[in-house]
Every structure is written in structure tokens, then in C-alpha cells.
Protein backbone atom coordinates (compact mmCIF):
# COMPACT_ATOMS: atom_id res chain seq x y z
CA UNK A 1 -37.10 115.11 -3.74
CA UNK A 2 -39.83 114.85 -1.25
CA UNK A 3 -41.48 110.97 -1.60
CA UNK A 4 -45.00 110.66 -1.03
CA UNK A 5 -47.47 108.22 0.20
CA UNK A 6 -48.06 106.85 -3.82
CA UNK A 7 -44.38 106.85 -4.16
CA UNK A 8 -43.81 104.99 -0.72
CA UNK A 9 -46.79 102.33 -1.92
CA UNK A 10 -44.74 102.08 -6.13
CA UNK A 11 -41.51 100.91 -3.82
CA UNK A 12 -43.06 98.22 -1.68
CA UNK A 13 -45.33 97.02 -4.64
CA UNK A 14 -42.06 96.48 -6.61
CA UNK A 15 -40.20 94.47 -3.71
CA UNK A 16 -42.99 92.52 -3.28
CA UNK A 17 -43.36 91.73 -6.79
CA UNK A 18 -39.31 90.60 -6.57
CA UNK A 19 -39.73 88.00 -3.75
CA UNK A 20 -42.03 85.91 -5.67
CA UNK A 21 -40.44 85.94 -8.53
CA UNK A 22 -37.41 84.84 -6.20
CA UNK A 23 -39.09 82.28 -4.28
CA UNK A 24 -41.01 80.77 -7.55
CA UNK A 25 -37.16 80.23 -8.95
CA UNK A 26 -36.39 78.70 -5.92
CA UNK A 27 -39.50 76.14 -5.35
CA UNK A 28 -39.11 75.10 -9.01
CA UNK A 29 -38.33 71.10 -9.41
CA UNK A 30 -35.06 70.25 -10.14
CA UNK A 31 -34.67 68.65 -13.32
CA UNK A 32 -34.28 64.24 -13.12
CA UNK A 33 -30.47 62.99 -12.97
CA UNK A 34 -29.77 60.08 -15.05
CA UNK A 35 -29.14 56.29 -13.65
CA UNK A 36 -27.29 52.95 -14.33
CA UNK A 37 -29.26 50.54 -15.95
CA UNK A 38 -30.03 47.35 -13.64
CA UNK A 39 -27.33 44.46 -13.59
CA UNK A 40 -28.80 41.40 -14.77
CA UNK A 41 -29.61 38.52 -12.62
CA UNK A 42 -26.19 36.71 -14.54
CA UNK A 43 -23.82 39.45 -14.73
CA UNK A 44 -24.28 40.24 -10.92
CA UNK A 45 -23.94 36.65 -9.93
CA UNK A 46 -20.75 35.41 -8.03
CA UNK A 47 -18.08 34.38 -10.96
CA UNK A 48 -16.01 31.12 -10.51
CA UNK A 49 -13.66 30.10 -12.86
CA UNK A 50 -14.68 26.70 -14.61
CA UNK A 51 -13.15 23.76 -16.79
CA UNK A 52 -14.66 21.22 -18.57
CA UNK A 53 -13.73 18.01 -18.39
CA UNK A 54 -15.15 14.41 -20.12
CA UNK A 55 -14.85 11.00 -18.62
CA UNK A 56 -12.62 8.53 -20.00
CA UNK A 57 -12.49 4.88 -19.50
CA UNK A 58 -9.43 3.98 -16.86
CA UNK A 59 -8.33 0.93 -15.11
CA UNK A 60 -8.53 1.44 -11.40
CA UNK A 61 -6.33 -0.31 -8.76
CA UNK A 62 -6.88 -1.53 -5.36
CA UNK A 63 -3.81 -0.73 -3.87
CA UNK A 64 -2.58 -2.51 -0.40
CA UNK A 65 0.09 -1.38 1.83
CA UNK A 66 2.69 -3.82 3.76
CA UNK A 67 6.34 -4.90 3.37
CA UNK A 68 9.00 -7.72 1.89
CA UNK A 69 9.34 -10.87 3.23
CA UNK A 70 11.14 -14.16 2.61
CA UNK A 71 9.12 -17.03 1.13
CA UNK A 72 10.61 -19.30 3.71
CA UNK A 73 12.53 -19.16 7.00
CA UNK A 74 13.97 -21.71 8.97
CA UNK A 75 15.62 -21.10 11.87
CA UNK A 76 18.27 -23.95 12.28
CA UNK A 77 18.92 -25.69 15.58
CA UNK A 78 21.02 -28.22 17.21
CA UNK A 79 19.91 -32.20 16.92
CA UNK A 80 22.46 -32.97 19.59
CA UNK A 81 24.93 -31.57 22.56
CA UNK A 82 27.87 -30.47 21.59
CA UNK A 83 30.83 -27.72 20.96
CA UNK A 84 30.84 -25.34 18.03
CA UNK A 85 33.81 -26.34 16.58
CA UNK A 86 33.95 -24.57 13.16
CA UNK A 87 31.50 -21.95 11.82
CA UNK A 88 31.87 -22.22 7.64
CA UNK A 89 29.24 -19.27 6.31
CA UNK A 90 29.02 -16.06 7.69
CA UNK A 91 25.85 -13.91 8.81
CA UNK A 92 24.31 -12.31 5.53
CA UNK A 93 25.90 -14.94 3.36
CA UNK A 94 24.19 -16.95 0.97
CA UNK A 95 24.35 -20.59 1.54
CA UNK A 96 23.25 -23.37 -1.07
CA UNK A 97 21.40 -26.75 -0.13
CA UNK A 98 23.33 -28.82 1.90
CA UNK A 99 25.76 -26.84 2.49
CA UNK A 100 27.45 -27.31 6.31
CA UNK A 101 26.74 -23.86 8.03
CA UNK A 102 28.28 -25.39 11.36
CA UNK A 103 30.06 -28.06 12.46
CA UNK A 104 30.28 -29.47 16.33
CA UNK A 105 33.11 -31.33 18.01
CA UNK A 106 32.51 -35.25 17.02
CA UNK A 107 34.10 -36.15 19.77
CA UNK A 108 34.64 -40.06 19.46
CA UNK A 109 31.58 -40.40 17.59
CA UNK A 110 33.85 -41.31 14.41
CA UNK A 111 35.42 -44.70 16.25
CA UNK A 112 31.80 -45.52 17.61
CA UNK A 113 30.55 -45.91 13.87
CA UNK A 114 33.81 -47.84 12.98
CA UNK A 115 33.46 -50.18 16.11
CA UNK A 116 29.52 -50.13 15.18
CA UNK A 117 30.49 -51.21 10.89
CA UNK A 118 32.87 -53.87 12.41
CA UNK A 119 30.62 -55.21 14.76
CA UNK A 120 27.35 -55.51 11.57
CA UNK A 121 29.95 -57.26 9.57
CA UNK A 122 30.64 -59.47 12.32
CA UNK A 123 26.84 -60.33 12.41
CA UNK A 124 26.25 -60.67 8.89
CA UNK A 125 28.61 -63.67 8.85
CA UNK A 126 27.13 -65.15 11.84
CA UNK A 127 24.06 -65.19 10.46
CA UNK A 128 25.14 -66.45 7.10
CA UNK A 129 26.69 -69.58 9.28
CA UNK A 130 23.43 -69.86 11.01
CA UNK A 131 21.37 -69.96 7.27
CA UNK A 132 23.95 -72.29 6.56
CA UNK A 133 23.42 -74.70 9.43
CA UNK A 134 19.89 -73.91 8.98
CA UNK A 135 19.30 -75.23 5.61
CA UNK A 136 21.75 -78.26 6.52
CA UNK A 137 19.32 -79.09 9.00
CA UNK A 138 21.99 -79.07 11.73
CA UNK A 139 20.54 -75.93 13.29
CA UNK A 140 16.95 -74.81 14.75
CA UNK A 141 14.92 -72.26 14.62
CA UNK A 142 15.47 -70.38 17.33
CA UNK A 143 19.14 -70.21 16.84
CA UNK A 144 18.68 -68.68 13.74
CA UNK A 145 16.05 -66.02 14.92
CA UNK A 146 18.30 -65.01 17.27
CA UNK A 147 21.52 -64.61 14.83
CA UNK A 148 18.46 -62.49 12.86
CA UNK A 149 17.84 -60.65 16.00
CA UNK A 150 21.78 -59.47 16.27
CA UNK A 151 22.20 -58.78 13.20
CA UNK A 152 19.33 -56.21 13.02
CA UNK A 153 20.26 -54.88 16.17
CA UNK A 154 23.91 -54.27 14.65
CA UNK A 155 22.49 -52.57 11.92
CA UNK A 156 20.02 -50.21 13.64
CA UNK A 157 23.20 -49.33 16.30
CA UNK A 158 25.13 -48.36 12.98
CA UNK A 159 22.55 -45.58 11.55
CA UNK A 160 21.63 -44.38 15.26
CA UNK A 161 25.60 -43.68 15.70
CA UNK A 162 26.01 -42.58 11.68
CA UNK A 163 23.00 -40.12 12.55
CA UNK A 164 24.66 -38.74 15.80
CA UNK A 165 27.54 -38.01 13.60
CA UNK A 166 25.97 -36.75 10.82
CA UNK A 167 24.15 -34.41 13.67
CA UNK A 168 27.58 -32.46 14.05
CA UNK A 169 27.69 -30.75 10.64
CA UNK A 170 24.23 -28.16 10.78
CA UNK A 171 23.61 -27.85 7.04
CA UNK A 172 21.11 -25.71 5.48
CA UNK A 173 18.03 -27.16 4.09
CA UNK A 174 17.03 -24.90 1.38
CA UNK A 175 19.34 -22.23 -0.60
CA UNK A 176 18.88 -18.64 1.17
CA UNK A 177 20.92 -16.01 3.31
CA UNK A 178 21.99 -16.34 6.67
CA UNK A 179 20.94 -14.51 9.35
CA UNK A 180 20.35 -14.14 13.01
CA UNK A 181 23.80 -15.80 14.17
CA UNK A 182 23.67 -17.20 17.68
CA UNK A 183 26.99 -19.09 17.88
CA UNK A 184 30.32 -18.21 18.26
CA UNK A 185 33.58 -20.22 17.93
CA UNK A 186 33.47 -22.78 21.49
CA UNK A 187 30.18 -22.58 22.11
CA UNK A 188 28.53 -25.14 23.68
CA UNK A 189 24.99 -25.68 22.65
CA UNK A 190 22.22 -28.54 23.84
CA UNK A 191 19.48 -29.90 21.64
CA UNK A 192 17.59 -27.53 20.47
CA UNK A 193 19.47 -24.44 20.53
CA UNK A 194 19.39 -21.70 17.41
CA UNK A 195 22.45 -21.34 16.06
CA UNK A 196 21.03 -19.94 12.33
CA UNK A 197 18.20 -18.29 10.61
CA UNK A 198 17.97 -19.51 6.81
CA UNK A 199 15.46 -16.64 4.82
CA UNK A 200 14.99 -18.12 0.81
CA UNK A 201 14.29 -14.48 -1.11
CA UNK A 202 13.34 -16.43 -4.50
CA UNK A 203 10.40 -15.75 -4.44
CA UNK A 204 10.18 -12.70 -2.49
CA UNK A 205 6.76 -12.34 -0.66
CA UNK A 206 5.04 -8.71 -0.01
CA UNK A 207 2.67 -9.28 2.58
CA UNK A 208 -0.36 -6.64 3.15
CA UNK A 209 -4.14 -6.63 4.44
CA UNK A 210 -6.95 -5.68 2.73
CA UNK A 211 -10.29 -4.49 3.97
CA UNK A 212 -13.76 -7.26 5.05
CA UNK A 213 -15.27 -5.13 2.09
CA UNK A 214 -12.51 -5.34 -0.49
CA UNK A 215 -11.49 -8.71 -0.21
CA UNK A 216 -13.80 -10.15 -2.57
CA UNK A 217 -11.75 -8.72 -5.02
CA UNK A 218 -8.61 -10.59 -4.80
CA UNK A 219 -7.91 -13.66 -6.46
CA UNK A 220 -5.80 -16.15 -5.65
CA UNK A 221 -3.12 -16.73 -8.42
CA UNK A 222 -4.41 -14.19 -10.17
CA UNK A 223 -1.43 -11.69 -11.96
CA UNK A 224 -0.53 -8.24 -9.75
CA UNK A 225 2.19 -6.20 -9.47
CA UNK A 226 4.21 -4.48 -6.33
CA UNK A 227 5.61 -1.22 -5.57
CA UNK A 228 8.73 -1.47 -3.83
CA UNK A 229 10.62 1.41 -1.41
CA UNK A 230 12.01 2.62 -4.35
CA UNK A 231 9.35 3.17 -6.73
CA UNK A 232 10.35 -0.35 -9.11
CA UNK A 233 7.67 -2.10 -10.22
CA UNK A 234 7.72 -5.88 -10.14
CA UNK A 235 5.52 -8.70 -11.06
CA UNK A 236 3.55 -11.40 -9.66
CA UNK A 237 0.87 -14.11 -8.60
CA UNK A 238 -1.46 -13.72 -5.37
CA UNK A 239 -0.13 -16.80 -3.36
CA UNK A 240 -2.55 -16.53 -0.86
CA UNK A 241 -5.66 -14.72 0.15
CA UNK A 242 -6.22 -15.39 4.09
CA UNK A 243 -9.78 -17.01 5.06
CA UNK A 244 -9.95 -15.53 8.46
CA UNK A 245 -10.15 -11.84 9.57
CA UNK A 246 -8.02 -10.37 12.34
CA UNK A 247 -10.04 -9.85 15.58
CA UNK A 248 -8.94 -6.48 16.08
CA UNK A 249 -8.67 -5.04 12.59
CA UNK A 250 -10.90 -7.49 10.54
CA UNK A 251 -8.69 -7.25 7.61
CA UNK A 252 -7.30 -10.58 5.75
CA UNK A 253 -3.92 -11.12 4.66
CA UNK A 254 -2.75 -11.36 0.84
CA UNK A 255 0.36 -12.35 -0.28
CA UNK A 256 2.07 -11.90 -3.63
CA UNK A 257 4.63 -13.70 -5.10
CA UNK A 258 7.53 -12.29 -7.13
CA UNK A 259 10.56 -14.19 -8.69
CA UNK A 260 13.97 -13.00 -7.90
CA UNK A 261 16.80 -15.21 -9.20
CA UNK A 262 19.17 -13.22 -7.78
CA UNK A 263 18.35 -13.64 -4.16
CA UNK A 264 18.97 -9.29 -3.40
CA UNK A 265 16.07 -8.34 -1.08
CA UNK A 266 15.65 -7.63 2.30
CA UNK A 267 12.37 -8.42 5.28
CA UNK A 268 10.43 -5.89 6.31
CA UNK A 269 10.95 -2.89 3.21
CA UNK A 270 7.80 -1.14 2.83
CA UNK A 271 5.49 -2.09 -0.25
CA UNK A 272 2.24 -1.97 -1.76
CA UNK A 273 0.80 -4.58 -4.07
CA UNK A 274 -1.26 -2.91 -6.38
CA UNK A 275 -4.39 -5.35 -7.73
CA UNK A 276 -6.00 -4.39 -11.16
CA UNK A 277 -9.80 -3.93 -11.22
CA UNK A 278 -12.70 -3.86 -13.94
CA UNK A 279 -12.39 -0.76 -16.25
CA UNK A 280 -14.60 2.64 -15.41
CA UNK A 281 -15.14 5.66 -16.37
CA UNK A 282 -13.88 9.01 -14.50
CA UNK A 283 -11.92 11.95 -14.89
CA UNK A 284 -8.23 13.15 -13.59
CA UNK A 285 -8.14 16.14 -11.43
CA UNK A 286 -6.29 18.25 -8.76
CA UNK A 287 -6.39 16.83 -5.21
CA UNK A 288 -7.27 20.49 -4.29
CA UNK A 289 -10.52 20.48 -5.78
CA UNK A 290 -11.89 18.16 -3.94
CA UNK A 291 -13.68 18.69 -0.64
CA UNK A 292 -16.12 17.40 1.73
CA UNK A 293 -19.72 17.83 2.34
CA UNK A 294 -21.26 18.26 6.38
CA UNK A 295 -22.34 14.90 6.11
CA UNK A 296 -18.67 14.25 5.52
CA UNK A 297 -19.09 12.89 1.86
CA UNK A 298 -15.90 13.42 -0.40
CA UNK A 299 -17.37 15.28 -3.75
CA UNK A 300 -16.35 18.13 -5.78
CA UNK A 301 -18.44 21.57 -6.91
CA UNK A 302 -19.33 22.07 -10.65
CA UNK A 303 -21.98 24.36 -12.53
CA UNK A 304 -24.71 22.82 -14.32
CA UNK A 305 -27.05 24.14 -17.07
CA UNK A 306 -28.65 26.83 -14.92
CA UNK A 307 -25.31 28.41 -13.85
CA UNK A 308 -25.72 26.85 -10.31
CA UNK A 309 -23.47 25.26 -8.10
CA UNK A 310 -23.79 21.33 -7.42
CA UNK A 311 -21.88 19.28 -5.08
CA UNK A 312 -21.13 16.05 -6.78
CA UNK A 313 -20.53 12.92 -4.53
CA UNK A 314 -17.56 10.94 -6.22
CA UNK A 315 -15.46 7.96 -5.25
CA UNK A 316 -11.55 7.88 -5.66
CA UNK A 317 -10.32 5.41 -8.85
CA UNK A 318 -6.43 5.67 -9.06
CA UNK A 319 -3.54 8.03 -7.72
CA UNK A 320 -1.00 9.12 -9.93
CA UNK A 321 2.02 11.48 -9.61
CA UNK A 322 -0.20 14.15 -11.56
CA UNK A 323 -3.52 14.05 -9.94
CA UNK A 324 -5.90 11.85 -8.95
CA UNK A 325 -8.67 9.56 -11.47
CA UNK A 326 -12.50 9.67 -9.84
CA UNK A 327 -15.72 8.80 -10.55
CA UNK A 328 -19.60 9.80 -10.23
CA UNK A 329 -19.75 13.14 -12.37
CA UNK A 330 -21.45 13.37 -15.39
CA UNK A 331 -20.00 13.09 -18.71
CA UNK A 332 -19.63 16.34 -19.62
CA UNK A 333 -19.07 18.59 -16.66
CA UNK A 334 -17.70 22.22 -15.58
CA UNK A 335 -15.48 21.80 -12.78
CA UNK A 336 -15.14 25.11 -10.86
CA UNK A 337 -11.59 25.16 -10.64
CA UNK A 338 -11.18 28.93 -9.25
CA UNK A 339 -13.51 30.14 -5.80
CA UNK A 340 -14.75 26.81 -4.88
CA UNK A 341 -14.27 27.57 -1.17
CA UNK A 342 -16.92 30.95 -1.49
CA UNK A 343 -19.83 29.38 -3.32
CA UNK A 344 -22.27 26.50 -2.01
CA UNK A 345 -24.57 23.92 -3.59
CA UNK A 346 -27.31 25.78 -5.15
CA UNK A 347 -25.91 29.24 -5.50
CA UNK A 348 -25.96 30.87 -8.25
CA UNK A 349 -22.97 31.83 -10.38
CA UNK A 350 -21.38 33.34 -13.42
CA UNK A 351 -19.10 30.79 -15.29
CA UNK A 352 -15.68 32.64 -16.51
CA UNK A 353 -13.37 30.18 -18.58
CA UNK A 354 -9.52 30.13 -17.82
CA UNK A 355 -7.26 32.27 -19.98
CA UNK A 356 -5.21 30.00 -22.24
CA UNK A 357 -2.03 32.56 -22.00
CA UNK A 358 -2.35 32.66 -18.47
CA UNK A 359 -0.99 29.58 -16.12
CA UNK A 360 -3.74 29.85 -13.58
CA UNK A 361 -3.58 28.68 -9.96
CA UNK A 362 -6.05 26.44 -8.78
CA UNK A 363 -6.10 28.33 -5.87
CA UNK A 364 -7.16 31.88 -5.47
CA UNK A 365 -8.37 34.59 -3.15
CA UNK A 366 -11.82 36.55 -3.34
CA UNK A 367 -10.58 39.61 -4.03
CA UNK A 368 -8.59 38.00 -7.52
CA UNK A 369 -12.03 36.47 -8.36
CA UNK A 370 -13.96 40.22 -8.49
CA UNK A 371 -11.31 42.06 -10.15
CA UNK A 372 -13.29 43.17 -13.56
């Protein structure tokens, strides 16, 4: 069939007519997808995991570090020149009052204190001859100021010779244990020389310092206890609370006073005495939580009514084998026990509370805290 010009003019009309029916499809707006609704300001806040906890009343200590020592020492010496002719106590032996520890070579110190009694008795009866005479009136006085004068010359001879002798046997002045042995069997020592130490442990003293600040806080004879090596606690008295500060370390010394009948202790065991102060109030956490501020302040970070971080400035009370007791927080208070180390003062956060079936660490990583 042979197309014309009208049928040429139908055909280009009705393509026409297509492409803007196409193109009108095409241009149309595409119909609105559907959004999330908008996190509140709380839900999209950084969560921490919290735990209340309400001050109770404790008894803080001051605690002072330092060691054992005897109450008294004595370090025994030699009144005269002589040989070491027995040695009766060993080293680390206890040794009662009076006891002889060491005994020198006399020598002929024995007959000089015979030859010295003979020689007083010898005097005494001159002298009673010379009262005698004396009263008699057959003698004068001068003779019988000078029988006086012998006879007290006999008699201070006698205790300077009984004295020398005495000298030989070193005997302990005070009960204690022996230490520090100098001496051996033949030795010859001079005046002077150590031949003992004598340490008395009853009472035992543990000596510490305490801090210029603290110090006012110790009492002398007031009741304390110590903490030995071993973890025993004893009790005792504050002896003595020093009135003068060391130069270098302007501390002062305290000593306290324990009884020990039974004389087992050694010098120089580390101790602490631990001195009771006035009640306060505080709470007992995990060393963990706490931290420090820039300005180098020791606090801890809890969430207050408006679900933001504070840093709370607290000072230590007591250390125990489960935590430590501290102070300065309010009464009531929500401890962020859980991402503590990726919030600071101010922020905001979202308080989650612990699970009670769960044992959770008071440690944790960031990743654990955004897990939904």
C-alpha cells in the first residue's frame, strides 16, 4: 500500500504523542521513603554502668609504718683488765637479773681481800684500845684520830679490793636475751671493752614516724594496737610521742608499748601501729574506681540527678583486705562502676544498673559498654 503525505503526518503525530507520555512517567516525583524516628537526647547518651551506694559511719585509723624493738639495751662492758676466763650464757640466750654472763681471771684478787679483812680487823681493835685509853684519860687526841684515820682507811681498801673482785663476774643488769657476743674463751679485754649486748623484749617497742600534720593526733598513753610481719594484732599504750622533728624528713617518732611475758620477739621486724581516730562517715569501694583529676586530686566519677558525670574529690579513711573506706561523696550516690575511663566531668550519660545474675567486672572495654 502506497503511504501518503496524511498517512506519513498520522505516524509522526502518534510517536510524538508516545514520548510525552514517556517522559511525563519519567519526570514524575518519586513517592517519600519512610525514616527512624529521632533518638532522644537520653537514649543516645554514652551508658555507664552505675551502683548506688550510702555512707555509713566507720572508725578510721592512722596507720604508721616502722619495726620491733627492745624496750631496753645495754651493751655490757668490762670495769677492769683482765682474761675471759669462763663464758656461762650463750648468744641468743635469755639471762635473768644478776645472773654472771662472764667471768675474768681473779688473779690474786681473792688473797688481796683476805689480807685487806685481816688487816680492818686488825684496826678495829686498835682503835677500840685507843677509845679505851681515851676515855681512861691515858691517851690524847691525836692518837686517837689517827687510830680513826687507819681504821677508815682499812675499811675503804677492803670495798675498793671487794669491788675489783666483784668486777670479774660481768652480770646482767636487767632480764633479756643475749646478743652481739664479742668474747671468746682467753680473751683478754681492758676497761671498757663490749663483751655483751643485753635487749629486754617485755615490753616490746614498735617504733614508727608520723607526719608534722598528723601528729597532733597521737596521744601519749593513749590505747593502740600493732600489726606485726605476720598479720597478729597486738595491744598497747603510746610510750612516747617525740617533741622534735627530724631535719630531713620532719616527721616525729612514736613509740608503742606492748607486753610480752614471754620474751619471743626479735629488733628490726617490720610493723605498723595502727592509731584509732574520731568516727566518720564514708563508703567502701574498689581501689579501681578511683582516679585522679589534672590537678592531681584523688576523687572518683558518679552521676547525679541530671544524668551527668561529676568528679567527686574524696579523702582515704581505712584499708581493708576487701576495698578501701573514703569520704566526701554524698549520701546517696551512683558510683559509675563500668566506663569510668571514657566519660568526663560534665558529660552526659545514660545510667544502666548491674545485672544481679551476672558477676560483673569492674573493669570493661568500650566496645562491652555499646553492645545493645
Amino acid at each position: 500500500m502506497k503511504l501518503n503525505k496524511s498517512h506519513y503526518f498520522a505516524i509522526g503525530l502518534a510517536g510524538l504523542l508516545s514520548l510525552w507520555m514517556v517522559s511525563g512517567v519519567a519526570t514524575k516525583d518519586p513517592q517519600p521513603q519512610p525514616t527512624a524516628p529521632a533518638l532522644s537526647a537520653t537514649e543516645s547518651a554514652f551508658p555507664v554502668q552505675v551502683q548506688r551506694f550510702q555512707n555509713k559511719e566507720v572508725s578510721p585509723e592512722l596507720i604508721l609504718h616502722g619495726a620491733t624493738q627492745a624496750s631496753r639495751t645495754v651493751h655490757l662492758s668490762s670495769e677492769i683488765s683482765g682474761a675471759v676466763k669462763r663464758i656461762l650464757k650463750r648468744e641468743g640466750e635469755f639471762v635473768k637479773a644478776g645472773e654472771t654472763v662472764v667471768e675474768l681471771d681473779a688473779q690474786d684478787k681473792p688473797q688481796q681481800v683476805e689480807q685487806a679483812k685481816a688487816l680492818l680487823k686488825q684496826r678495829k681493835l686498835e682503835h677500840a684500845a685507843s677509845q679505851n685509853l681515851y676515855n681512861k684519860g691515858l691517851q690524847n687526841d691525836t692518837a686517837l684520830a689517827q687510830s680513826e684515820v687507819l681504821l677508815a682507811q682499812a675499811n675503804a681498801q677492803l670495798k675498793q679490793l671487794q669491788i675489783q673482785l666483784d668486777a670479774t663476774r660481768i652480770k646482767a643488769p636487767f632480764s633479756g636475751v643475749l646478743e652481739n657476743r664479742k668474747i671468746e674463751l682467753g680473751t683478754y679485754v681492758q676497761r671498757g671493752d663490749p663483751v655483751f649486748s643485753v635487749l629486754d623484749y617485755d615490753p616490746f617497742i614498735i617504733s614508727a614516724h608520723v607526719s608534722e600534720k598528723d601528729v597532733a593526733s597521737v596521744n601519749l598513753n593513749s590505747k593502740a594496737q600493732g600489726r606485726l610481719i605476720t598479720g597478729e594484732i597486738v595491744e598497747g599504750r603510746i610510750r612516747y610521742v617525740s617533741s622534735i622533728a627530724a631535719k630531713t624528713t620532719r616527721t616525729f617518732t612514736v613509740e608503742l608499748e606492748v607486753p610480752n611475758p614471754n620474751q619471743r620477739m626479735a629488733d628490726g621486724l617490720t610493723a605498723d601501729i595502727l592509731l584509732p581516730l574520731s568516727n566518720t562517715q564514708g563508703i567502701l569501694v574498689s581501689p579501681a574506681l578511683l582516679s585522679l583529676d589534672e590537678q592531681g586530686s584523688l576523687g572518683i566519677k558518679y552521676v547525679d540527678l541530671d544524668n551527668r558525670v561529676v568528679f567527686g574529690k574524696v579523702q582515704l579513711i581505712k584499708a581493708q583486705a576487701n576495698g578501701v573506706w573514703i569520704s566526701g561523696l554524698p549520701s546517696n550516690v551512683d558510683v559509675i562502676t563500668i566506663g569510668q575511663s571514657f566519660v568526663s566531668s560534665g558529660d552526659a550519660v545514660r545510667p544502666v544498673s548491674p545485672q544481679p545474675s551476672i558477676n560483673t567486672p569492674e573493669v570493661a572495654t568500650k566496645d562491652e559498654l555499646v553492645q545493645p
